[in-house]
Protein backbone atom coordinates (compact mmCIF):
# COMPACT_ATOMS: atom_id res chain seq x y z
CA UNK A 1 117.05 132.45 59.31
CA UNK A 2 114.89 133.60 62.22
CA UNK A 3 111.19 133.80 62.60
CA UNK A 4 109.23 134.01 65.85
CA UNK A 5 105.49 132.06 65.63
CA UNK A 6 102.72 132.98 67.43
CA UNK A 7 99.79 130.79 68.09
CA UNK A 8 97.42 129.37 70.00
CA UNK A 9 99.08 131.19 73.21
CA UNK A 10 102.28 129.56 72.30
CA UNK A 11 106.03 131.54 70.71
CA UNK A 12 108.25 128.95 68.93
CA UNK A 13 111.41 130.60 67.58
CA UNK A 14 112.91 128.65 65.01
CA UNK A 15 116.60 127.84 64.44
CA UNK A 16 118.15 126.29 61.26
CA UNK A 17 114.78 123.96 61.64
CA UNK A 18 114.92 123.27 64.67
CA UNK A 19 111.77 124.19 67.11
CA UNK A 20 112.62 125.73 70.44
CA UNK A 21 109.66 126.40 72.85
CA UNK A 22 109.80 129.73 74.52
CA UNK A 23 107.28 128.67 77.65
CA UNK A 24 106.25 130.91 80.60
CA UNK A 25 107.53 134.07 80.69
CA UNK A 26 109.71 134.69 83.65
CA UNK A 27 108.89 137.46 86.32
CA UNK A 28 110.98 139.62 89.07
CA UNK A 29 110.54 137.33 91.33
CA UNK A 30 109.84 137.65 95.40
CA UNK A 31 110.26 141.54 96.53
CA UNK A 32 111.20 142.49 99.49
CA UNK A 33 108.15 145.30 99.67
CA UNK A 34 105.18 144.23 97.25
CA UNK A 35 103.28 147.32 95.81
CA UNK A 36 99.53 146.99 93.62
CA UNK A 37 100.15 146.17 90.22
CA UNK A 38 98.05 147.20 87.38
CA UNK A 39 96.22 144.85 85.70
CA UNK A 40 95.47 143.97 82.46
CA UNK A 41 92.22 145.08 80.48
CA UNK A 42 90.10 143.38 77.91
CA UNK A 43 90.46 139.90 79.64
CA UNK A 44 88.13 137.46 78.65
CA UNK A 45 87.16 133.82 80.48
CA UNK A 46 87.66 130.59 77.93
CA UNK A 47 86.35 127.21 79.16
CA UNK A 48 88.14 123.81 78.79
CA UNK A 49 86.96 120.75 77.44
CA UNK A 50 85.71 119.62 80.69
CA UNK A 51 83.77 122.83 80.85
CA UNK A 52 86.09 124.30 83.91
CA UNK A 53 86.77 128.25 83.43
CA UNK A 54 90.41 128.89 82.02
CA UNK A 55 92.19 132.42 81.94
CA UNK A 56 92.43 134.63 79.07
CA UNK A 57 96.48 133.41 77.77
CA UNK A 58 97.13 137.30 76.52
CA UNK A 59 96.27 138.59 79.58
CA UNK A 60 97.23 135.82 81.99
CA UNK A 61 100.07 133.13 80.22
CA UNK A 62 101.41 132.83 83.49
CA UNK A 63 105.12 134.19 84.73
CA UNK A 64 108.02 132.29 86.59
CA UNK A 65 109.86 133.21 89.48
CA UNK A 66 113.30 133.59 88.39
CA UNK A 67 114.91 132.08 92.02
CA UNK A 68 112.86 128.59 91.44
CA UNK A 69 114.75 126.13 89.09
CA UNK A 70 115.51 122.50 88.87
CA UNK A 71 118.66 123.17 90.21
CA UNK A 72 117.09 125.31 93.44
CA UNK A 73 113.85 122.73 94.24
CA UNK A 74 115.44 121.49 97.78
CA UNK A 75 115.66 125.10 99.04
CA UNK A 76 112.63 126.70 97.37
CA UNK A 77 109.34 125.13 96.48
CA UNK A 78 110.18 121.84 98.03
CA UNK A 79 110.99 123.07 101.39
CA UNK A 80 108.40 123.13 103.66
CA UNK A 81 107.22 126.52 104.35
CA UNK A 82 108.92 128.39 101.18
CA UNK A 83 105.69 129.62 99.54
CA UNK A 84 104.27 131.25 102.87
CA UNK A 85 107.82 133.25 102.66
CA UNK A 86 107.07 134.78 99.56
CA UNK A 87 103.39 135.36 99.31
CA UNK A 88 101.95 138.85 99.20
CA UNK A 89 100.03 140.30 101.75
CA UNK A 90 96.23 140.42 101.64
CA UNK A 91 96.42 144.55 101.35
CA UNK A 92 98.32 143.68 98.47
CA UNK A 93 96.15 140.87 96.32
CA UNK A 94 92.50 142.03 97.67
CA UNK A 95 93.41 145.39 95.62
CA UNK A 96 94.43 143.67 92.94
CA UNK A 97 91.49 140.80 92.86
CA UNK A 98 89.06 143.86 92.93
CA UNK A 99 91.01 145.24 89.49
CA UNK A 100 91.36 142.27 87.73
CA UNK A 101 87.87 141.32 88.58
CA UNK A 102 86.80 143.90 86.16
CA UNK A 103 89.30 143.28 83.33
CA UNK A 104 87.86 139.97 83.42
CA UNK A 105 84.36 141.20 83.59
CA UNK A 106 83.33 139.21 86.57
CA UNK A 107 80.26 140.24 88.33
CA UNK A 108 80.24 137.50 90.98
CA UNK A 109 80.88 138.01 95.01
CA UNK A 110 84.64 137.99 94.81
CA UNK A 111 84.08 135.63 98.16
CA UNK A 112 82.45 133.24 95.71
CA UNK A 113 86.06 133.31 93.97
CA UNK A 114 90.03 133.06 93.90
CA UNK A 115 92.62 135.01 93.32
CA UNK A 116 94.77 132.41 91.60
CA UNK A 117 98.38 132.20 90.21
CA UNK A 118 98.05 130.30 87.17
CA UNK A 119 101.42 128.87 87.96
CA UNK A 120 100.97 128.01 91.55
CA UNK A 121 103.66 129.41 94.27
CA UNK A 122 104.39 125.80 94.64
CA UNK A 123 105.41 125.35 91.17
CA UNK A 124 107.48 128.06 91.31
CA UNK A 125 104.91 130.80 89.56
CA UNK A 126 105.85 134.36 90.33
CA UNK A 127 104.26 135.95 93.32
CA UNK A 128 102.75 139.29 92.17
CA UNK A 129 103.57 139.89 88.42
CA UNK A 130 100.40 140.26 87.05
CA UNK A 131 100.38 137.75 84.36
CA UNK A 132 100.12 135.02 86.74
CA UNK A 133 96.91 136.03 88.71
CA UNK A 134 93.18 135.87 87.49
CA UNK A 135 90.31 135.77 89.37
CA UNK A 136 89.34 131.85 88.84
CA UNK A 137 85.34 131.92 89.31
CA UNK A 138 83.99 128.90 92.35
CA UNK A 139 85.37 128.42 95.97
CA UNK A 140 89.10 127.89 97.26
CA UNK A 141 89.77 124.70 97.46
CA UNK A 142 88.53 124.11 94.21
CA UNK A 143 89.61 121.13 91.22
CA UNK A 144 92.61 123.18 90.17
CA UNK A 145 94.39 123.25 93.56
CA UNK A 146 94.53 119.66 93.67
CA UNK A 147 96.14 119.73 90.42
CA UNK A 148 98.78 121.94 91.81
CA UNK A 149 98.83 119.75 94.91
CA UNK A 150 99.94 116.44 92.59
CA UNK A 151 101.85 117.92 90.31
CA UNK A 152 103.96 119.89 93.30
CA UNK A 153 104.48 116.01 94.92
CA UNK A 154 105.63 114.48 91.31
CA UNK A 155 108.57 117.25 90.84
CA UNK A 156 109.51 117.17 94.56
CA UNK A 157 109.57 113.61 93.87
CA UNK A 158 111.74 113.93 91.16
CA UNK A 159 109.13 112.53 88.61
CA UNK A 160 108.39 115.20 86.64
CA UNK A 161 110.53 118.11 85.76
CA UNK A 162 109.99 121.14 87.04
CA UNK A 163 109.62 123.31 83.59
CA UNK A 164 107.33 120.34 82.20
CA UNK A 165 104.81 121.32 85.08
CA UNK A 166 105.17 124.73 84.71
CA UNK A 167 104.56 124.96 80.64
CA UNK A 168 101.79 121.99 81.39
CA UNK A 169 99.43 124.28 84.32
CA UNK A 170 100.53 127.33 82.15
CA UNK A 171 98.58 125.75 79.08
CA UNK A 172 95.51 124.34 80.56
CA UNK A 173 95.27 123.37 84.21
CA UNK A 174 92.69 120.77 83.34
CA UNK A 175 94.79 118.86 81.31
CA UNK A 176 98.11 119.22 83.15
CA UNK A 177 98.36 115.76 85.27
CA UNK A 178 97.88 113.98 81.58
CA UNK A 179 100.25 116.34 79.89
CA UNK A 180 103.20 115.63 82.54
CA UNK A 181 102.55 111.65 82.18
């Protein structure tokens, strides 16, 4: 028997009894020529426990590039220069920032905010599929890019897998470094 769960942003699929998480969704990866993607609508902002701002999960649950694994962490995301490689242009994201500002219904100066990938380029989030990017409300640097920062050093390190980082930012960035100890 066979039944797919959905709740509280996370799919389970269910085996014989047995649970088997079905995490980020994985995206195309790097292109070699990025285009504007369309964004999602309806997107609403939902606030941690700490009171930081946290992306709508059915419009933003985050997405993978495909050419980052455990296996591939020497000659991707920890190798020194690797997320400059695959980074979209600004032509690219400052279109997009200005779209998805609206599906999220921000009205701040987009200066006064970031076009984030909920799973960083360091963690091995996909560059440009739209359900990694939201416009994160507050100045770059901001609390969440130190997260990133720490939990990039504990899977280079070899401390914390690389898909327990991933699923942990893709949940709630606030609670990631806890979630990964």
């Amino acid at each position: 028997m066979r039944r797919v769960l959905v709740g509280m942003g996370v799919t389970a699929t269910l085996f014989l009894g047995t649970a088997v998480a079905q995490a980020v969704p994985v995206g195309p990866g790097p292109q070699g020529t990025y285009r504007v993607e369309p964004q999602p609508t309806g997107c609403h902002y939902g606030t941690a426990a700490n009171g930081a701002t946290l992306p709508d999960p059915a419009c933003t649950p985050g997405a993978l590039n495909p050419r980052v694994t455990q296996d591939t962490l020497a000659t991707t995301i920890c190798q020194s220069g690797y997320t400059k490689s695959i980074r979209p242009p600004a032509r690219i994201t400052d279109a997009e920032k200005r779209a998805n500002a609206k599906s999220y219904g921000y009205t701040g100066s987009l200066a006064d905010s970031e076009y984030d990938h909920l799973v960083s380029l360091e963690l091995g989030g996909d560059p440009n599929d739209p359900r990694n990017l939201w416009v994160e409300p507050g100045r770059s640097p901001n609390p969440k890019d130190a997260v990133e920062s720490k939990l990039h050093q504990l899977v280079c390190a070899g401390t914390v897998p690389l898909a327990k980082a991933q699923d942990a930012i893709a949940a709630d960035w606030t609670t990631a470094l806890d979630a990964v100890r």
